[in-house]
PDB file of N, CA and C in Angstrom:
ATOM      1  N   UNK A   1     227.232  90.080 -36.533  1.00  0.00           N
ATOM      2  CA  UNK A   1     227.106  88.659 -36.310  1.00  0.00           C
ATOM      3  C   UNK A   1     226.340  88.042 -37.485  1.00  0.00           C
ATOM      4  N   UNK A   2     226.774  87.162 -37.871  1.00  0.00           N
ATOM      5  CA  UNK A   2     226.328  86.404 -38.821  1.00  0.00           C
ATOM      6  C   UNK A   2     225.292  85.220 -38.125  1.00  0.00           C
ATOM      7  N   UNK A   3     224.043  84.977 -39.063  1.00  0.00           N
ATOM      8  CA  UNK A   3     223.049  83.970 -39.130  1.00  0.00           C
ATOM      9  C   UNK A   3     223.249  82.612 -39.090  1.00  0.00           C
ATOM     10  N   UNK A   4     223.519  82.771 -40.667  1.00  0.00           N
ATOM     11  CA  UNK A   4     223.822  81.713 -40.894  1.00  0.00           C
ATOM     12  C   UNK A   4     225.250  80.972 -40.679  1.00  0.00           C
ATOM     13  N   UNK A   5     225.902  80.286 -40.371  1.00  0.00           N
ATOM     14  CA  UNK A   5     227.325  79.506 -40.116  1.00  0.00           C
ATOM     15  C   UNK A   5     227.903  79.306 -41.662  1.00  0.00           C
ATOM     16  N   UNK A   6     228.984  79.655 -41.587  1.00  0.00           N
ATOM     17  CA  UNK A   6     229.982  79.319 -42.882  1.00  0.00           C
ATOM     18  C   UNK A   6     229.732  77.726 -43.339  1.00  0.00           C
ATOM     19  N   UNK A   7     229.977  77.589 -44.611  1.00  0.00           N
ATOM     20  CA  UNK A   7     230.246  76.414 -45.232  1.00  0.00           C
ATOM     21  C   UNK A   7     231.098  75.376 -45.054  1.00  0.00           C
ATOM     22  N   UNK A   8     231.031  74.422 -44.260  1.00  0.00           N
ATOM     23  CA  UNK A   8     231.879  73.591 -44.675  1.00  0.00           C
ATOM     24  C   UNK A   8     231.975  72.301 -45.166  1.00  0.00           C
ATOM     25  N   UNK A   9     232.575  71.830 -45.464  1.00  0.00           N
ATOM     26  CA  UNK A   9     233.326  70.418 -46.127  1.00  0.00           C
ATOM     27  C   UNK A   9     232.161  69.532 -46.075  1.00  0.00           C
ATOM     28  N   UNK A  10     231.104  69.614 -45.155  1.00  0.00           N
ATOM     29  CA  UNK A  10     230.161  68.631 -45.545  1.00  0.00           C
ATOM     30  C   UNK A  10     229.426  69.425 -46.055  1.00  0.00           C
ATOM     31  N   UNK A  11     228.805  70.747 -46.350  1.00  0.00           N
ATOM     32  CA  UNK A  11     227.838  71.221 -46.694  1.00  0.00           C
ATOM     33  C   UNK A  11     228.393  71.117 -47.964  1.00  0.00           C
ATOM     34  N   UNK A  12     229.745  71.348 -48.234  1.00  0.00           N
ATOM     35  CA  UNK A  12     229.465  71.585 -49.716  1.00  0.00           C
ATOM     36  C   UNK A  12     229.776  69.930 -50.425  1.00  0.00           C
ATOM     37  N   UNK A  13     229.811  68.900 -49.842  1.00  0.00           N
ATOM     38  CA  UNK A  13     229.995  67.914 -49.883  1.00  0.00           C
ATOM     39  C   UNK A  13     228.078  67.451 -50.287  1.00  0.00           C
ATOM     40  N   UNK A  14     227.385  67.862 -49.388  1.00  0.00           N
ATOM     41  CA  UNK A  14     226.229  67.590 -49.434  1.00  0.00           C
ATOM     42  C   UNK A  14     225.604  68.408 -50.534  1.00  0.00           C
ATOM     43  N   UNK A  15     225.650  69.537 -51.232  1.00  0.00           N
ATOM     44  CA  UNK A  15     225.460  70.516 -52.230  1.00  0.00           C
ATOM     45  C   UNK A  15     225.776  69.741 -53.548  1.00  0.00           C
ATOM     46  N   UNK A  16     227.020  68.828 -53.698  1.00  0.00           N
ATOM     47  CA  UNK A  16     226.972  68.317 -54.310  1.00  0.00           C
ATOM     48  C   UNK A  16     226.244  67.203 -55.004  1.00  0.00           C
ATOM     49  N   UNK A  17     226.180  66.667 -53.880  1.00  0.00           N
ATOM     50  CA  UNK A  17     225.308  65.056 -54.135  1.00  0.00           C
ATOM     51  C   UNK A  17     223.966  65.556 -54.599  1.00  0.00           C
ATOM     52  N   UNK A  18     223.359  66.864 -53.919  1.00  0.00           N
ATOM     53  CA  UNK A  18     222.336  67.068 -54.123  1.00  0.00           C
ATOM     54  C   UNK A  18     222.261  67.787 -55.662  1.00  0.00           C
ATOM     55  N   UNK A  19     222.881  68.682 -55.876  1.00  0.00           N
ATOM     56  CA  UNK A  19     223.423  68.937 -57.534  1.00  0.00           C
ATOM     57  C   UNK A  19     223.177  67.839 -58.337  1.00  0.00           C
ATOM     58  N   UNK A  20     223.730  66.667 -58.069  1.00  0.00           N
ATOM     59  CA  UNK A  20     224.459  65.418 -58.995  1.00  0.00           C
ATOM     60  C   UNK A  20     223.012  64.752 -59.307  1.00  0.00           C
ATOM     61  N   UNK A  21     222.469  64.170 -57.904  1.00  0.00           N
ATOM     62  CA  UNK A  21     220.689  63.871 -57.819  1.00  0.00           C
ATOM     63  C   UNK A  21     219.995  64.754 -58.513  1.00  0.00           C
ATOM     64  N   UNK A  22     219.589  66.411 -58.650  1.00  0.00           N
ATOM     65  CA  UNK A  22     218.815  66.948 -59.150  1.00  0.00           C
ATOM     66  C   UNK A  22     219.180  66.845 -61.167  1.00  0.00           C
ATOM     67  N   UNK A  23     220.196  66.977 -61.251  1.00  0.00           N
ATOM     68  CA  UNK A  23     220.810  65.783 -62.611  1.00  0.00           C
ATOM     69  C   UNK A  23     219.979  65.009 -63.214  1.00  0.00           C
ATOM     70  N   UNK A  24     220.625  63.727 -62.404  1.00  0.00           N
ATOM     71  CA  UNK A  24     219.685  62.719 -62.528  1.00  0.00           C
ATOM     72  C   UNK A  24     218.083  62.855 -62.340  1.00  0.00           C
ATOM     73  N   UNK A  25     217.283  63.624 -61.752  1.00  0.00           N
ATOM     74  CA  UNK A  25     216.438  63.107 -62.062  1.00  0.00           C
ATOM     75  C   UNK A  25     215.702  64.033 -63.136  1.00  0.00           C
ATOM     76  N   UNK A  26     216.426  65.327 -63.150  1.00  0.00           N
ATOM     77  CA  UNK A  26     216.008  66.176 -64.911  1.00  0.00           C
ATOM     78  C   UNK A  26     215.796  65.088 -66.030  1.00  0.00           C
ATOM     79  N   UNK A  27     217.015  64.198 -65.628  1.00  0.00           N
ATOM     80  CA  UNK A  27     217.019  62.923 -67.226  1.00  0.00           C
ATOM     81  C   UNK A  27     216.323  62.013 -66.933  1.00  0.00           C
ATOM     82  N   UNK A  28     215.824  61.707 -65.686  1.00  0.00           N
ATOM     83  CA  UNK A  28     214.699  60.756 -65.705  1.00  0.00           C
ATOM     84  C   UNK A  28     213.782  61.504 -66.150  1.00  0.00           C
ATOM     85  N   UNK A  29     213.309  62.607 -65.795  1.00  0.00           N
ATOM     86  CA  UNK A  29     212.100  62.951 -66.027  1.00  0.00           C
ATOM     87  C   UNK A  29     211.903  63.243 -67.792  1.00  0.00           C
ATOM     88  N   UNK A  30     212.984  63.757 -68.094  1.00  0.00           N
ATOM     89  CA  UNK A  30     212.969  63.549 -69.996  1.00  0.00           C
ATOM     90  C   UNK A  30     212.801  62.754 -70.419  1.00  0.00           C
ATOM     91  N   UNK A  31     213.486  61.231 -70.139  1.00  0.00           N
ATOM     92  CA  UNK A  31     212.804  60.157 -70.349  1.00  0.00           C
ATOM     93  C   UNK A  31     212.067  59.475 -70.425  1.00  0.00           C
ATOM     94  N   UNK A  32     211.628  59.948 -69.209  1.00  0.00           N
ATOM     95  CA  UNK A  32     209.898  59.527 -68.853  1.00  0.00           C
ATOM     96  C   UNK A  32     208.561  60.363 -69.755  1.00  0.00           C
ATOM     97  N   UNK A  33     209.175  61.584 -69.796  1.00  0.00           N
ATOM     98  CA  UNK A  33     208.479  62.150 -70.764  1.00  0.00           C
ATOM     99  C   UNK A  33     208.557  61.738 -72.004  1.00  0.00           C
ATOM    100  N   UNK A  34     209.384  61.355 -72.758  1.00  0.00           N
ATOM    101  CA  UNK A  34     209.333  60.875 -74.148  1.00  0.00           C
ATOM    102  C   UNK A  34     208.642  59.857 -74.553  1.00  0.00           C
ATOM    103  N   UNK A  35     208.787  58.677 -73.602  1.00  0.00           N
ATOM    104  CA  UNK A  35     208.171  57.588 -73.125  1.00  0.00           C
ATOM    105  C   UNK A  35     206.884  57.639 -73.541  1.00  0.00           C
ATOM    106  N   UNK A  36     206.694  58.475 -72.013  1.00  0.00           N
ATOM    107  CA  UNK A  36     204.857  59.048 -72.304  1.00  0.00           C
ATOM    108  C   UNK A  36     204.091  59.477 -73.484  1.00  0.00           C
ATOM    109  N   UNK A  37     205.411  60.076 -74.054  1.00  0.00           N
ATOM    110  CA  UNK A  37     205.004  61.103 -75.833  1.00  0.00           C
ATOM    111  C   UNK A  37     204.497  60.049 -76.495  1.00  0.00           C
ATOM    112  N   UNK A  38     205.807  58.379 -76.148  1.00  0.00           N
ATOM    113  CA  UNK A  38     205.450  57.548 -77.429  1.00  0.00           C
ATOM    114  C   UNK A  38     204.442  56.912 -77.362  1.00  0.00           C
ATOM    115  N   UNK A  39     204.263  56.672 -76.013  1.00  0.00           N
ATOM    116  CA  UNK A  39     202.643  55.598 -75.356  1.00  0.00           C
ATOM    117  C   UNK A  39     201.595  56.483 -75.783  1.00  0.00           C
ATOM    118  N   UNK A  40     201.818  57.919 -75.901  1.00  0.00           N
ATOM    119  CA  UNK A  40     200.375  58.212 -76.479  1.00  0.00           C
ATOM    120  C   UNK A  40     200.371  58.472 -78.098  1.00  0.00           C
ATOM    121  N   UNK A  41     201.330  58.613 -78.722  1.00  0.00           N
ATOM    122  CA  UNK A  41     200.735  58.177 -80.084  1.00  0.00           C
ATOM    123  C   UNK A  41     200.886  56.874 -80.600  1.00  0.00           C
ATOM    124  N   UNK A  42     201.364  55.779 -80.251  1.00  0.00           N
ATOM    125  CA  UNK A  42     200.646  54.623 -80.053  1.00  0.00           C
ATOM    126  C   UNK A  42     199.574  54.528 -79.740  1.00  0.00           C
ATOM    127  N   UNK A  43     199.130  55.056 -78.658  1.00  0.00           N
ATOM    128  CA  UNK A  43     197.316  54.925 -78.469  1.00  0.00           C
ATOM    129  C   UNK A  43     196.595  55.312 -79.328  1.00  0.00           C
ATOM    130  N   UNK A  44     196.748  56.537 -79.678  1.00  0.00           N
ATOM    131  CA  UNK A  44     196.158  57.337 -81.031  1.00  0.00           C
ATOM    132  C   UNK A  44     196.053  56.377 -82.146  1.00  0.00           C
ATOM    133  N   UNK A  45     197.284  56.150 -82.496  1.00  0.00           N
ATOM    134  CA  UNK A  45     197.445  55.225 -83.738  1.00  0.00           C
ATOM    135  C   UNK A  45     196.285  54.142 -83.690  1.00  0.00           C
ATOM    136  N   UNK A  46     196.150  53.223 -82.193  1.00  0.00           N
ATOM    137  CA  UNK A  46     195.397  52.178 -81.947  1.00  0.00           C
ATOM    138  C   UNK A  46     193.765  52.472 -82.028  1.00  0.00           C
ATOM    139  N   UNK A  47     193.903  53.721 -81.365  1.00  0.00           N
ATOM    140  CA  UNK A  47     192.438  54.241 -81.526  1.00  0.00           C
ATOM    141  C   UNK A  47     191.470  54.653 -83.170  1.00  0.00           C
ATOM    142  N   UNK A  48     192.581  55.362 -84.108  1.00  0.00           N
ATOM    143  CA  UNK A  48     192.401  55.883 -85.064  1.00  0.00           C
ATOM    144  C   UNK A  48     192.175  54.224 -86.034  1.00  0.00           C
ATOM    145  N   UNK A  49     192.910  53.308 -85.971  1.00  0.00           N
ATOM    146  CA  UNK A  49     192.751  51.720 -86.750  1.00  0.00           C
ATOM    147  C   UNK A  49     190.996  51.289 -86.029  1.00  0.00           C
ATOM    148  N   UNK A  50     191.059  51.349 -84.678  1.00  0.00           N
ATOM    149  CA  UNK A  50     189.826  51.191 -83.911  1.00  0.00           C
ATOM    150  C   UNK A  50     188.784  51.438 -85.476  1.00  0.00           C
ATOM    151  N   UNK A  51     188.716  52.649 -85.035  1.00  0.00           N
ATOM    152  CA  UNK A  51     187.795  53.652 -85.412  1.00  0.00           C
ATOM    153  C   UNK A  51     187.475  53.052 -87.008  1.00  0.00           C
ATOM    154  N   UNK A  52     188.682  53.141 -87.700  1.00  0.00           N
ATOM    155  CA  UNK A  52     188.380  52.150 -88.806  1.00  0.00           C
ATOM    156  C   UNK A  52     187.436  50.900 -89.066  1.00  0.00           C
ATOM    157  N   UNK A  53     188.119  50.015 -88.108  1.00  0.00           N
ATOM    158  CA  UNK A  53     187.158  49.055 -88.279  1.00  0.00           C
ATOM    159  C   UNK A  53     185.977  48.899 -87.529  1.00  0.00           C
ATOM    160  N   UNK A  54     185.636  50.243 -86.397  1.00  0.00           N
ATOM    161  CA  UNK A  54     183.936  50.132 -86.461  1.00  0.00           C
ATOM    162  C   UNK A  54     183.336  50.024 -88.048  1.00  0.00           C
ATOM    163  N   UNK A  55     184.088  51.732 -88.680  1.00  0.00           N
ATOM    164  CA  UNK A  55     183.227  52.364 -89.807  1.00  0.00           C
ATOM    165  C   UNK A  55     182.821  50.995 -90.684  1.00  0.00           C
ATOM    166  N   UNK A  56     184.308  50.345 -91.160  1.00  0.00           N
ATOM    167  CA  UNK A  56     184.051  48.896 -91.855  1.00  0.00           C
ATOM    168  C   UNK A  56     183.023  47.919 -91.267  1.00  0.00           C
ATOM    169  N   UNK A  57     183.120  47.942 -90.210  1.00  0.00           N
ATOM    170  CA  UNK A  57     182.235  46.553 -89.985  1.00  0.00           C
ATOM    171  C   UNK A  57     181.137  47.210 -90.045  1.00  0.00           C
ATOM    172  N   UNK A  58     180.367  48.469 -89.632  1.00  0.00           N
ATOM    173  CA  UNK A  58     179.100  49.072 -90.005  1.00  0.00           C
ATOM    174  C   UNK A  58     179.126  49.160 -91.351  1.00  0.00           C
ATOM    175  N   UNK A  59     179.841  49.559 -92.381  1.00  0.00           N
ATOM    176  CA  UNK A  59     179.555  49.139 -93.952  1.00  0.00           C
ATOM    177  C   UNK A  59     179.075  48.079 -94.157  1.00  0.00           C
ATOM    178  N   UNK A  60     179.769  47.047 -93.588  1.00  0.00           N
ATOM    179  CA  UNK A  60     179.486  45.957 -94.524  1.00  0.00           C
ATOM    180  C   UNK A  60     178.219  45.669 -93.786  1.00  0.00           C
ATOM    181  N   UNK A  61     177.457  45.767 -92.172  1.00  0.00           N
ATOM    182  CA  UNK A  61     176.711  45.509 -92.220  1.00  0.00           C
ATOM    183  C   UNK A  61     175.153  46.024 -92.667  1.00  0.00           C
ATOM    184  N   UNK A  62     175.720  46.888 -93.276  1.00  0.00           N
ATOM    185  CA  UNK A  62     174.707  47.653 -94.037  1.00  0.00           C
ATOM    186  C   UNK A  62     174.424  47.176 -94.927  1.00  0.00           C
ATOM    187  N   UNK A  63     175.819  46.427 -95.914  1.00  0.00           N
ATOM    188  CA  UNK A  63     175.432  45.789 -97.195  1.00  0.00           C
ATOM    189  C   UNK A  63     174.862  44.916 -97.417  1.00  0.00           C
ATOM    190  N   UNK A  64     174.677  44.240 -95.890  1.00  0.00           N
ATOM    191  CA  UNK A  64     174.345  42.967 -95.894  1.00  0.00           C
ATOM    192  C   UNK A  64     172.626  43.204 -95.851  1.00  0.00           C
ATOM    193  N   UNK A  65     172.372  43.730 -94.704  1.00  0.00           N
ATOM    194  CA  UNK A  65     171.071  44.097 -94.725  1.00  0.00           C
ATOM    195  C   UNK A  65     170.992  44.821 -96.277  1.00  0.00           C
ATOM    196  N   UNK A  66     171.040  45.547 -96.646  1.00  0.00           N
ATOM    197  CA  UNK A  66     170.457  45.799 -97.879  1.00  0.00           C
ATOM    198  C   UNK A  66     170.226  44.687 -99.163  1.00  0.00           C
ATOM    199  N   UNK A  67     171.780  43.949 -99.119  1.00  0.00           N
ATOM    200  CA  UNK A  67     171.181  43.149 -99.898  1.00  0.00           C
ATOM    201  C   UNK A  67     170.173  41.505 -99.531  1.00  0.00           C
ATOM    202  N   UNK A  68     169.893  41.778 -98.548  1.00  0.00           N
ATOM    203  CA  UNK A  68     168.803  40.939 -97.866  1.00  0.00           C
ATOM    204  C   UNK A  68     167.435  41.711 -98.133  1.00  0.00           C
ATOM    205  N   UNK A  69     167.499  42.590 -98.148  1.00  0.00           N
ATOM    206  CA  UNK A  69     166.188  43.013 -98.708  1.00  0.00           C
ATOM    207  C   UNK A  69     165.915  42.923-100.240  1.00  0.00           C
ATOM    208  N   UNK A  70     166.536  42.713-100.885  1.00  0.00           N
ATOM    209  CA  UNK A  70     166.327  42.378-102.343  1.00  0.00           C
ATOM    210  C   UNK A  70     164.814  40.600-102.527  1.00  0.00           C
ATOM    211  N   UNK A  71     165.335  39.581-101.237  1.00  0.00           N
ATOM    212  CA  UNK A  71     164.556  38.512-101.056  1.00  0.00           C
ATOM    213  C   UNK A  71     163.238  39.159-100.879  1.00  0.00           C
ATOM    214  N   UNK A  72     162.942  40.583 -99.825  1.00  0.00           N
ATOM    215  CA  UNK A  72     161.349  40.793 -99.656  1.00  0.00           C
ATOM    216  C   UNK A  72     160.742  42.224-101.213  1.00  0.00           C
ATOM    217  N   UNK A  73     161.798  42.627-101.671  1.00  0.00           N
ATOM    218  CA  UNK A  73     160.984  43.412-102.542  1.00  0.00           C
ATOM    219  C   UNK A  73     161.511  43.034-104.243  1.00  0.00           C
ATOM    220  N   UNK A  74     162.352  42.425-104.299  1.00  0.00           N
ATOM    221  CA  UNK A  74     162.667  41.689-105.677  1.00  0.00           C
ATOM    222  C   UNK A  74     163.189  43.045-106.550  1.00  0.00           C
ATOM    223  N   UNK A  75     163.792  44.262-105.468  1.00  0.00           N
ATOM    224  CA  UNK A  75     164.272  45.470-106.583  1.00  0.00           C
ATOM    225  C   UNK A  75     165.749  44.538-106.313  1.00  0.00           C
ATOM    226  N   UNK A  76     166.435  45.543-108.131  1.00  0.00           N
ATOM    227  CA  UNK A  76     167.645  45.340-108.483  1.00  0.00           C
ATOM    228  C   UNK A  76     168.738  46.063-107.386  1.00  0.00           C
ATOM    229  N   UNK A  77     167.747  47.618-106.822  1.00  0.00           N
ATOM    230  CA  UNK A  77     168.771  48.369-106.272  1.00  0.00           C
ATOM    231  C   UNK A  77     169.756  47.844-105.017  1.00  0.00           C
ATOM    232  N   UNK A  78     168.874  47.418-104.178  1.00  0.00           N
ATOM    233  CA  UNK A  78     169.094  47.017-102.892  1.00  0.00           C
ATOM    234  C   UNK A  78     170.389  46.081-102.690  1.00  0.00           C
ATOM    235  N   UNK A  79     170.742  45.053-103.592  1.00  0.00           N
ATOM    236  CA  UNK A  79     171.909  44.661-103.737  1.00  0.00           C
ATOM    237  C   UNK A  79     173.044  45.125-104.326  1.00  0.00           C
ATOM    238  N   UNK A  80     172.730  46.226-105.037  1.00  0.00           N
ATOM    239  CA  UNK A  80     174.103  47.066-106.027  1.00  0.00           C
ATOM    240  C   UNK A  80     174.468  48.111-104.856  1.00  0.00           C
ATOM    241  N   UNK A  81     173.505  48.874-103.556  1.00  0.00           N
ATOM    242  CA  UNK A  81     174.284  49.864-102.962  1.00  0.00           C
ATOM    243  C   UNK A  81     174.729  48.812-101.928  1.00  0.00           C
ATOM    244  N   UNK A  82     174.136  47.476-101.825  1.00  0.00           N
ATOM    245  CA  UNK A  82     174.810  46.373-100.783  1.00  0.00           C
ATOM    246  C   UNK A  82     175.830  45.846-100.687  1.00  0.00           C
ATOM    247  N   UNK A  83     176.107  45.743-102.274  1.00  0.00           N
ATOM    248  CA  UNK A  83     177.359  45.424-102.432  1.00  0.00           C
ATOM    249  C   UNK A  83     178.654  46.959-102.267  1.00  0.00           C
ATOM    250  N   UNK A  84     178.225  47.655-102.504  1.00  0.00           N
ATOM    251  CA  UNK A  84     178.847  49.015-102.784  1.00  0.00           C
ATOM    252  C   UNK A  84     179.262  49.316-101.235  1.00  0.00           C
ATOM    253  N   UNK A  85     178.598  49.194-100.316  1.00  0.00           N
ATOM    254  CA  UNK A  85     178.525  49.378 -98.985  1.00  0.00           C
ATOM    255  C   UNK A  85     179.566  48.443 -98.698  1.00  0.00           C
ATOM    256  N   UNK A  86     179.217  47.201 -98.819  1.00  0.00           N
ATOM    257  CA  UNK A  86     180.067  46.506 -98.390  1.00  0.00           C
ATOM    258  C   UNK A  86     181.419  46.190 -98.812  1.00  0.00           C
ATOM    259  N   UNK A  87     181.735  46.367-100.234  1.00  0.00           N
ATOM    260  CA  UNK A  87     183.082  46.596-100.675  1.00  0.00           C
ATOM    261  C   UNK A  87     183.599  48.129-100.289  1.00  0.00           C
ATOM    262  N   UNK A  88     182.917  48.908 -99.594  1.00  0.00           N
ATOM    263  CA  UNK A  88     183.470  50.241 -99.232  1.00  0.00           C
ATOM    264  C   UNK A  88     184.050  50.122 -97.629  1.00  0.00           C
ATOM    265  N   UNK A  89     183.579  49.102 -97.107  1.00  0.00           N
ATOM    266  CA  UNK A  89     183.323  48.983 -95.714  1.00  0.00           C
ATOM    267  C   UNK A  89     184.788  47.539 -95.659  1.00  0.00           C
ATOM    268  N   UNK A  90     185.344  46.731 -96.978  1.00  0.00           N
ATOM    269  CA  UNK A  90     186.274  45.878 -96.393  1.00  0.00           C
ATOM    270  C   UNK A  90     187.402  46.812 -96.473  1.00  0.00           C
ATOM    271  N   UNK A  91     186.628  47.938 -97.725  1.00  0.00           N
ATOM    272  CA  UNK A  91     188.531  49.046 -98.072  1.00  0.00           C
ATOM    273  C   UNK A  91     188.716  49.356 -96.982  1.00  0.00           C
ATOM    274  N   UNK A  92     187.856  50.523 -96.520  1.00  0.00           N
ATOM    275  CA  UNK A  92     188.211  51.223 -95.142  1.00  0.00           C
ATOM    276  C   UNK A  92     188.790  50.339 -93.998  1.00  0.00           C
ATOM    277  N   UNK A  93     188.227  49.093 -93.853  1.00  0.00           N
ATOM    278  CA  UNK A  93     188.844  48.205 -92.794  1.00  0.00           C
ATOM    279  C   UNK A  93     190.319  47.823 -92.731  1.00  0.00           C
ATOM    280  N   UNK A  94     190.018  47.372 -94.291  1.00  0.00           N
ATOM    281  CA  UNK A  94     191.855  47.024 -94.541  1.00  0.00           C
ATOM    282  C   UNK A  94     192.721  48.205 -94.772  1.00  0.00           C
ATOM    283  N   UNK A  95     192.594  49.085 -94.684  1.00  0.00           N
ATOM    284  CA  UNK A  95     193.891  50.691 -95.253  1.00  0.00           C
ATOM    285  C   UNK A  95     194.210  50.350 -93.575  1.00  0.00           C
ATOM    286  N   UNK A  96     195.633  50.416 -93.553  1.00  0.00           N
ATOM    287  CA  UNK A  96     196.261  50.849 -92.263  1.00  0.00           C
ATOM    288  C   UNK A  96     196.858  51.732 -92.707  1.00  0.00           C
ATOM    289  N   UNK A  97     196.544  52.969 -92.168  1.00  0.00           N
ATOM    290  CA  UNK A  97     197.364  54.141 -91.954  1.00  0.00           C
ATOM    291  C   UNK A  97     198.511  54.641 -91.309  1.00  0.00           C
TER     292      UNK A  97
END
């Protein structure tokens, strides 16, 4: 005696659809995955420009303070690494990578 009951016309009717669905959603899910791939190096990308223009805007405000201190001690130096800072700090800002 058999268990299980033979196959018929709807089971394998239903085998199908379910075949056809598991299909479809393999290619959703590839899709969705790629998707995901691209949303995160976009983020990266966004994060890594981020990151840039902290470093820049901390350059330049370094340069600034430095060359503000040139008014309390009257050295030459304080404005040459101020400026240096701060033209190092608009490069880095402006390079998009």
């Amino acid at each position: 005696m058999n268990a299980m009951p033979e196959r018929g016309p709807a089971a394998a009717k239903m085998l199908e659809r379910y075949s056809a669905e598991k299909k479809r959603y393999t290619n959703e899910s590839a899709v969705a995955q790629d998707d995901a791939r691209q949303s995160d190096r976009e983020a990266a990308h966004i994060e890594d420009r981020a990151l840039r223009y902290d470093i820049g805007e901390g350059l330049l405000e370094i340069g600034l303070v430095l060359t503000s201190l040139y008014f309390i001690s009257r050295s030459k130096l304080f404005p040459v690494i101020g400026m240096v800072a701060a033209i190092a700090g608009t490069v880095i800002a402006a390079l998009d990578l």
